[in-house]
N, C-alpha and C. Protein backbone atom coordinates (compact mmCIF):
# COMPACT_ATOMS: atom_id res chain seq x y z
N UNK A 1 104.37 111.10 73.75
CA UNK A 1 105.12 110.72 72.56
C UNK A 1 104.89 111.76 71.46
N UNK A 2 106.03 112.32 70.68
CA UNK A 2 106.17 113.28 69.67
C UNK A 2 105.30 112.28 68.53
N UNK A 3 104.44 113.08 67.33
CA UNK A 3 104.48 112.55 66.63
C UNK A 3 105.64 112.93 65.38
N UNK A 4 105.51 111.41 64.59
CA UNK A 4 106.85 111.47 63.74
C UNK A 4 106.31 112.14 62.37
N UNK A 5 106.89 112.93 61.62
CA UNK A 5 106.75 113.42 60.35
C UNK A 5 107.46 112.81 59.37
N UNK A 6 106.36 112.48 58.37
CA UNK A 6 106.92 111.88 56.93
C UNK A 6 106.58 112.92 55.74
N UNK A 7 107.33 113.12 55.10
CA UNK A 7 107.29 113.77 54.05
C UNK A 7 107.20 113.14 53.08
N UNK A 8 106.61 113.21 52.03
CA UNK A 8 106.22 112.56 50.91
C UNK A 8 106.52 113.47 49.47
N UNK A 9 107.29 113.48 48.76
CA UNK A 9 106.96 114.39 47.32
C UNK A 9 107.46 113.76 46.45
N UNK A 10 105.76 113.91 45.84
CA UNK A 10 105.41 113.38 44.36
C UNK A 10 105.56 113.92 43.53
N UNK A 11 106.63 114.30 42.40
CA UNK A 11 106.49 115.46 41.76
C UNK A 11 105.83 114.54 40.58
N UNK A 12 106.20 113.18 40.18
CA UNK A 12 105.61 112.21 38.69
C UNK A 12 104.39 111.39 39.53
N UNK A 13 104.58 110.88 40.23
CA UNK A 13 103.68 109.90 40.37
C UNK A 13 103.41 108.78 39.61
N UNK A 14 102.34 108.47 39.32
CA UNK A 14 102.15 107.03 38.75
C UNK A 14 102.35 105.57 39.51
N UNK A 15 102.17 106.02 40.97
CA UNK A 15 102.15 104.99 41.45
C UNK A 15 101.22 104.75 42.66
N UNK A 16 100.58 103.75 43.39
CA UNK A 16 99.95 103.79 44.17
C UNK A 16 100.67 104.96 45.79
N UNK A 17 99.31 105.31 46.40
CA UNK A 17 99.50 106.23 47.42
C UNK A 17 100.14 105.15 48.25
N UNK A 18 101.21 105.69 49.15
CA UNK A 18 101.48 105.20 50.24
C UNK A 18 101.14 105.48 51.95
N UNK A 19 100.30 106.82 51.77
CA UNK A 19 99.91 106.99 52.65
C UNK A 19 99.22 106.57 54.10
N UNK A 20 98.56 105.81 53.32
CA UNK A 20 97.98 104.81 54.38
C UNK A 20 98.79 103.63 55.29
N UNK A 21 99.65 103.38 54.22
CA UNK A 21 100.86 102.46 55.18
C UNK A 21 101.66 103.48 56.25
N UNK A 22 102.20 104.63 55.51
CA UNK A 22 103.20 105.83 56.16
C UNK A 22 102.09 105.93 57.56
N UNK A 23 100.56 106.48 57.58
CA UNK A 23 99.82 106.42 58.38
C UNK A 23 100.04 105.31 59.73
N UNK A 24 99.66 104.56 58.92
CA UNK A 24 99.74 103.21 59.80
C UNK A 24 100.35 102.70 60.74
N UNK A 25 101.86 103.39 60.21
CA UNK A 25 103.37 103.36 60.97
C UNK A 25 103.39 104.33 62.21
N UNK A 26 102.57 105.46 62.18
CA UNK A 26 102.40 106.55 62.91
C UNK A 26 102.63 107.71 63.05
N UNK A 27 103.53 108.02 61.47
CA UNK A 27 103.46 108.89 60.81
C UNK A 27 102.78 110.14 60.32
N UNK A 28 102.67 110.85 61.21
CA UNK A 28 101.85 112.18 60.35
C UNK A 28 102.25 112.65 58.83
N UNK A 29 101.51 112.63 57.71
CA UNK A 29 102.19 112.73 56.38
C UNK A 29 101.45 114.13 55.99
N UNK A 30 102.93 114.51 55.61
CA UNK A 30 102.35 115.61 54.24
C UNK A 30 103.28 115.38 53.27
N UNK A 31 102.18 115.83 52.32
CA UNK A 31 102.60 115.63 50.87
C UNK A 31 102.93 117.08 49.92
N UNK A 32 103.94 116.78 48.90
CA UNK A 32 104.42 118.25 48.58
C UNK A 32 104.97 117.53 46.86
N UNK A 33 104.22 118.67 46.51
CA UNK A 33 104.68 118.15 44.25
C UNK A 33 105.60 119.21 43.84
N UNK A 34 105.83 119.93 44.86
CA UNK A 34 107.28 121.18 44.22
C UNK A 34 108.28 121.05 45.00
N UNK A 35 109.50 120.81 44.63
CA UNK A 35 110.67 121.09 45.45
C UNK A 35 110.50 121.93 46.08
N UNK A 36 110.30 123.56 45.15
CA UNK A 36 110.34 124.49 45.66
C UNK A 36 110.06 124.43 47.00
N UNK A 37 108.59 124.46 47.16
CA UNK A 37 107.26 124.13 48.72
C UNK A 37 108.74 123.58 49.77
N UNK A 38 109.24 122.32 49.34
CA UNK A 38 110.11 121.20 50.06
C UNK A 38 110.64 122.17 50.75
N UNK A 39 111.66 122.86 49.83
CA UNK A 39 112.48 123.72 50.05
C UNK A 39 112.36 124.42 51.58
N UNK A 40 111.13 125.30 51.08
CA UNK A 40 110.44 126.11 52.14
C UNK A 40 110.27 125.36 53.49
N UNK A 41 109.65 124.80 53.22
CA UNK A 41 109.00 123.68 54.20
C UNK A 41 110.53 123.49 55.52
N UNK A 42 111.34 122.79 54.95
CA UNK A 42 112.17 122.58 55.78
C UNK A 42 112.99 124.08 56.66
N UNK A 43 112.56 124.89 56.16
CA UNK A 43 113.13 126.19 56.66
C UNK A 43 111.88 126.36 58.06
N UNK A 44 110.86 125.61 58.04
CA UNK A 44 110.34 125.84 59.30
C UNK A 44 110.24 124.62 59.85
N UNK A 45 109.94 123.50 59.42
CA UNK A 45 110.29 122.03 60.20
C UNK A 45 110.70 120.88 58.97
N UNK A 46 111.99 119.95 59.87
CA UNK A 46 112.55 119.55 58.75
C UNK A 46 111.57 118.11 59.61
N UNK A 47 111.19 117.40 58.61
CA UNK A 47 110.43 115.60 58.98
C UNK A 47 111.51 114.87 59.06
N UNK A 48 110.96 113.89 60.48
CA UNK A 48 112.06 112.82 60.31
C UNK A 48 112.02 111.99 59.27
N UNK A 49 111.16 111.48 58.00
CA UNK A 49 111.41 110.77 57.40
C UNK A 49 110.84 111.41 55.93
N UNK A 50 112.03 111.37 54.87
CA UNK A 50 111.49 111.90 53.05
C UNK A 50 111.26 110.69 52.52
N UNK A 51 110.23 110.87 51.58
CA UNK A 51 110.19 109.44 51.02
C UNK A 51 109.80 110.71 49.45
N UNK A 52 111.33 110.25 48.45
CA UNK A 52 111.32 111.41 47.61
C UNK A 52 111.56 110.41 46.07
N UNK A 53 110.81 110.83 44.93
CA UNK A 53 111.62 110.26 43.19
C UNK A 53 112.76 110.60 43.04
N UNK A 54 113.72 109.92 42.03
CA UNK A 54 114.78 110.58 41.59
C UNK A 54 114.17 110.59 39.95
N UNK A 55 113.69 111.85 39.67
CA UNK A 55 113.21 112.04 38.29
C UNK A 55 114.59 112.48 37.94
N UNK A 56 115.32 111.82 37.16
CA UNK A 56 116.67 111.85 36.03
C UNK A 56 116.07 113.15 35.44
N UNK A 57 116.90 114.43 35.24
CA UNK A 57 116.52 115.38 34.14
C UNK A 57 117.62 115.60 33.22
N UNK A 58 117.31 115.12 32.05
CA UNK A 58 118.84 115.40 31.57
C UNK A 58 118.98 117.00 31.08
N UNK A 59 117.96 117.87 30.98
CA UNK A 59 117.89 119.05 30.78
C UNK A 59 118.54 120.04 31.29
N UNK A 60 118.94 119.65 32.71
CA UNK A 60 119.80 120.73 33.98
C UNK A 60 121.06 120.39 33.50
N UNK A 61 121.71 121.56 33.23
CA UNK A 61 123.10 122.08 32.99
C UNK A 61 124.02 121.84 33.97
N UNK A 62 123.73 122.06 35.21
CA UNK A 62 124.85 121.48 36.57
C UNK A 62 124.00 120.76 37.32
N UNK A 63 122.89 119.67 36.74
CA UNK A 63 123.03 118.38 38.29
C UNK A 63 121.69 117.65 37.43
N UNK A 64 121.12 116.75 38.00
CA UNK A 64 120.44 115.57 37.21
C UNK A 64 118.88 115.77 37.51
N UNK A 65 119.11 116.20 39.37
CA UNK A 65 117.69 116.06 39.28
C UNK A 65 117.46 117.09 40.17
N UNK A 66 116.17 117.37 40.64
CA UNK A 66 115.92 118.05 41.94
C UNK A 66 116.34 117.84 43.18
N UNK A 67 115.94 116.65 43.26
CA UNK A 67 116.63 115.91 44.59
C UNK A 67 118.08 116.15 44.60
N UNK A 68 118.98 116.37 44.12
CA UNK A 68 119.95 117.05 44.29
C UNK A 68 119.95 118.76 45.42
N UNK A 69 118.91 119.23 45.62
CA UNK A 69 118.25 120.36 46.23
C UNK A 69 117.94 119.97 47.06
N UNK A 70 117.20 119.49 47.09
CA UNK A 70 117.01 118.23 48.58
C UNK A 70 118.02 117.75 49.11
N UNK A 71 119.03 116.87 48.57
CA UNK A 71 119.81 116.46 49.79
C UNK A 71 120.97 117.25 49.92
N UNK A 72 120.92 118.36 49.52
CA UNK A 72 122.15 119.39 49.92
C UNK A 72 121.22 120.17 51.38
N UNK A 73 120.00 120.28 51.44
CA UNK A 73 119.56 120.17 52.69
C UNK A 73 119.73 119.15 53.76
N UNK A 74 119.13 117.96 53.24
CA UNK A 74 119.03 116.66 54.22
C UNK A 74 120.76 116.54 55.14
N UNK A 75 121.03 116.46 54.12
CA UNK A 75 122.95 116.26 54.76
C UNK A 75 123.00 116.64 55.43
N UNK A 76 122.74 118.30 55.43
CA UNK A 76 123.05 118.55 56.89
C UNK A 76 122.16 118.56 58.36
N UNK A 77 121.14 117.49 58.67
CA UNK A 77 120.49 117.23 59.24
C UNK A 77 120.36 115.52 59.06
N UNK A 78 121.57 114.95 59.66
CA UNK A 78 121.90 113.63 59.52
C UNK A 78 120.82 112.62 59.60
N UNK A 79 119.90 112.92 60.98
CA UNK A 79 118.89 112.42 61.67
C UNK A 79 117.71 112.43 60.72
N UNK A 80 117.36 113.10 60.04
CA UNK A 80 116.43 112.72 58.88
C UNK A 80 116.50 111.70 57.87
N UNK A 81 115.88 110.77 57.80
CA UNK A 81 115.99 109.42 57.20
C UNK A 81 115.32 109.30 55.38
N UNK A 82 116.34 108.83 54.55
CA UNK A 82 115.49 109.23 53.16
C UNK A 82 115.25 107.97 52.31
N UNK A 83 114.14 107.78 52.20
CA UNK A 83 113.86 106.76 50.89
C UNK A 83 113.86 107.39 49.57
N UNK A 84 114.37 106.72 48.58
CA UNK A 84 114.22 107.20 46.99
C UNK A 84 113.93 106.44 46.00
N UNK A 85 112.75 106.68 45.76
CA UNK A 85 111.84 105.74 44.40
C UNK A 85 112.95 105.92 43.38
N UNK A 86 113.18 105.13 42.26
CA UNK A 86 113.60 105.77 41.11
C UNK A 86 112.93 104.39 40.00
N UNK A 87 113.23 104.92 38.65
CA UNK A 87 113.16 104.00 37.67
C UNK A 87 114.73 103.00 36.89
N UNK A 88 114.51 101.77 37.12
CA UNK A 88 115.70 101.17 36.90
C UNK A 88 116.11 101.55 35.64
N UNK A 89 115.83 102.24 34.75
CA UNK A 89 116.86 102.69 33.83
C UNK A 89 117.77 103.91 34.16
N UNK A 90 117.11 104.68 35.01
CA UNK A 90 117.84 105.53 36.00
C UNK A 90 119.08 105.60 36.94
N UNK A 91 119.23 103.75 36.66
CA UNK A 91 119.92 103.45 37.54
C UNK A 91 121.38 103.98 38.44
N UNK A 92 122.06 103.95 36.38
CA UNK A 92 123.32 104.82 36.95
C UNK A 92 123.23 106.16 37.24
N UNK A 93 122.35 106.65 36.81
CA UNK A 93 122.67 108.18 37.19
C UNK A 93 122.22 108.12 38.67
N UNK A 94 121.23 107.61 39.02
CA UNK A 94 121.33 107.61 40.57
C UNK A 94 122.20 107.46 41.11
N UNK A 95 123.30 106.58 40.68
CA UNK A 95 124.58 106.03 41.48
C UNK A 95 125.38 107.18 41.73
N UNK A 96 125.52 108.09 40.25
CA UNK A 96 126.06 109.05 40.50
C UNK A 96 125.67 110.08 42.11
N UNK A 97 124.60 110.31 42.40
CA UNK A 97 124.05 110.68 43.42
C UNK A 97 124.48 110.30 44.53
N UNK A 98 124.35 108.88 44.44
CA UNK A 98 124.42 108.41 45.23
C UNK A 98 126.11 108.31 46.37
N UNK A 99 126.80 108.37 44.89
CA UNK A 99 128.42 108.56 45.41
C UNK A 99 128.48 110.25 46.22
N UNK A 100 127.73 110.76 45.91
CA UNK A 100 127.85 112.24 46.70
C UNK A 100 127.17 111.98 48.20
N UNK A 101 125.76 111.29 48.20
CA UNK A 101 124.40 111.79 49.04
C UNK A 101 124.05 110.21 50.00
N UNK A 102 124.54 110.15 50.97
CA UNK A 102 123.78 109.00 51.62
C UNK A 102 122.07 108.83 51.63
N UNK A 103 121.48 107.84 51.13
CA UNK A 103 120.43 107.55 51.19
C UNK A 103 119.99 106.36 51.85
N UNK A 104 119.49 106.60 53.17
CA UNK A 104 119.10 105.33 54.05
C UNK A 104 118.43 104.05 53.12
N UNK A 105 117.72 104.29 52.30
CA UNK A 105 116.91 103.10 51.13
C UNK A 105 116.59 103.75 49.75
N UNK A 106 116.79 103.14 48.73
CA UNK A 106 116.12 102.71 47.43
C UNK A 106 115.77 101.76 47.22
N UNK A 107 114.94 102.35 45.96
CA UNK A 107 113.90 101.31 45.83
C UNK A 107 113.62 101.74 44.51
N UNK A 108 113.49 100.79 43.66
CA UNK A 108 113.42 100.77 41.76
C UNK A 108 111.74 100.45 42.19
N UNK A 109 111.32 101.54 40.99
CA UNK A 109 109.40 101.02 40.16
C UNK A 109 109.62 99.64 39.85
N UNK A 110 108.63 98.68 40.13
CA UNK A 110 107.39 98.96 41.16
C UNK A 110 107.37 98.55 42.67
N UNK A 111 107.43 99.58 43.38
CA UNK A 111 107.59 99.58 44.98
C UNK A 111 107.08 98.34 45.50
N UNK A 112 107.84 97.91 46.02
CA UNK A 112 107.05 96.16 47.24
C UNK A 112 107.14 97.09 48.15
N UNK A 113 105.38 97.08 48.42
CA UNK A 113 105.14 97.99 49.50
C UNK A 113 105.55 97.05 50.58
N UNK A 114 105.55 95.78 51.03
CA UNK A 114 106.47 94.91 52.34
C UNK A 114 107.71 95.49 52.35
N UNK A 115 108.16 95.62 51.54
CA UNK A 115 109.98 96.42 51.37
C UNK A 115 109.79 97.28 52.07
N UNK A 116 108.86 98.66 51.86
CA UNK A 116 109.02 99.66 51.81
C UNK A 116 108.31 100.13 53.56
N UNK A 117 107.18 99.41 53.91
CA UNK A 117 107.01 99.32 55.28
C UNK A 117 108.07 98.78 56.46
N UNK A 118 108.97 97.56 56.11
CA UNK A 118 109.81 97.50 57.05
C UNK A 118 110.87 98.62 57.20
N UNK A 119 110.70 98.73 55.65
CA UNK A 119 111.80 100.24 56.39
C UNK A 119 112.03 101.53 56.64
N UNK A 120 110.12 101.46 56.88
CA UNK A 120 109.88 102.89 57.24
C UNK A 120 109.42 102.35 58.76
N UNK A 121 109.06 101.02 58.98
CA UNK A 121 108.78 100.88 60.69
C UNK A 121 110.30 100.62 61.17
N UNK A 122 111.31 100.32 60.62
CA UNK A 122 112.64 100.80 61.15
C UNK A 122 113.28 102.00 61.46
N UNK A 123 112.43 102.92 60.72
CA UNK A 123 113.00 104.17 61.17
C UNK A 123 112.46 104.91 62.05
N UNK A 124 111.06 104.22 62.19
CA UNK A 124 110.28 104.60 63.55
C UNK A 124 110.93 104.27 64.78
N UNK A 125 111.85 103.19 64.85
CA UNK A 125 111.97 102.98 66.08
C UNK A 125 113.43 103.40 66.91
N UNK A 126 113.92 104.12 65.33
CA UNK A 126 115.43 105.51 66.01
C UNK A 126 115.06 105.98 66.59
């Protein structure tokens, strides 16, 4: 049996690690706080599963957040599965995203880690 890769990037944090659950699932995890790294990263192996923030920036001139960089990768690698933390005041602008970028799950602060395990042991079993 392959093991499965989870990707994790924290660029804010402030919230409990999930690692140990991602672990648990059977997940090999790495963790990454720069897009940039992300970026890279997938140019030599892309993980079956991102578990990524949508930090809202209203500062960027053409797009909202980083993750916008991210899933102009992911897209085209269908089979990669993405969770996205965000903050519910965030809401709509995620939507905006969201009308562009399929995202297998969201999930508004503060994470129910029960939420967030069934549907990362669902994606274990694609």
């Amino acid at each position: 049996m392959t093991n499965k890769t989870l990707l994790s990037i924290i660029e804010l944090g402030g919230y409990p690690s999930f690692t140990p659950l991602y672990k648990s699932l059977g997940y090999e995890v790495v963790i990454e706080t720069k897009m940039r790294k992300v970026l890279k990263r997938f140019k030599k192996q892309a993980p079956d599963v991102v578990v990524a923030e949508f930090n809202f920036q209203s500062d960027f001139r053409d797009r909202t957040s980083s993750l916008e960089s991210l899933m102009s990768v992911v897209e085209r690698q269908p089979e990669i599965k993405t969770v996205i933390f965000y903050d519910k005041e965030f809401k709509q602008q995620l939507a905006r995203l969201e009308a562009r970028f399929t995202f297998d799950k969201t999930m508004a602060f503060p994470i129910d880690e029960t939420e967030l395990e069934v549907a990362i042991a669902l994606f274990a079993e694609d």
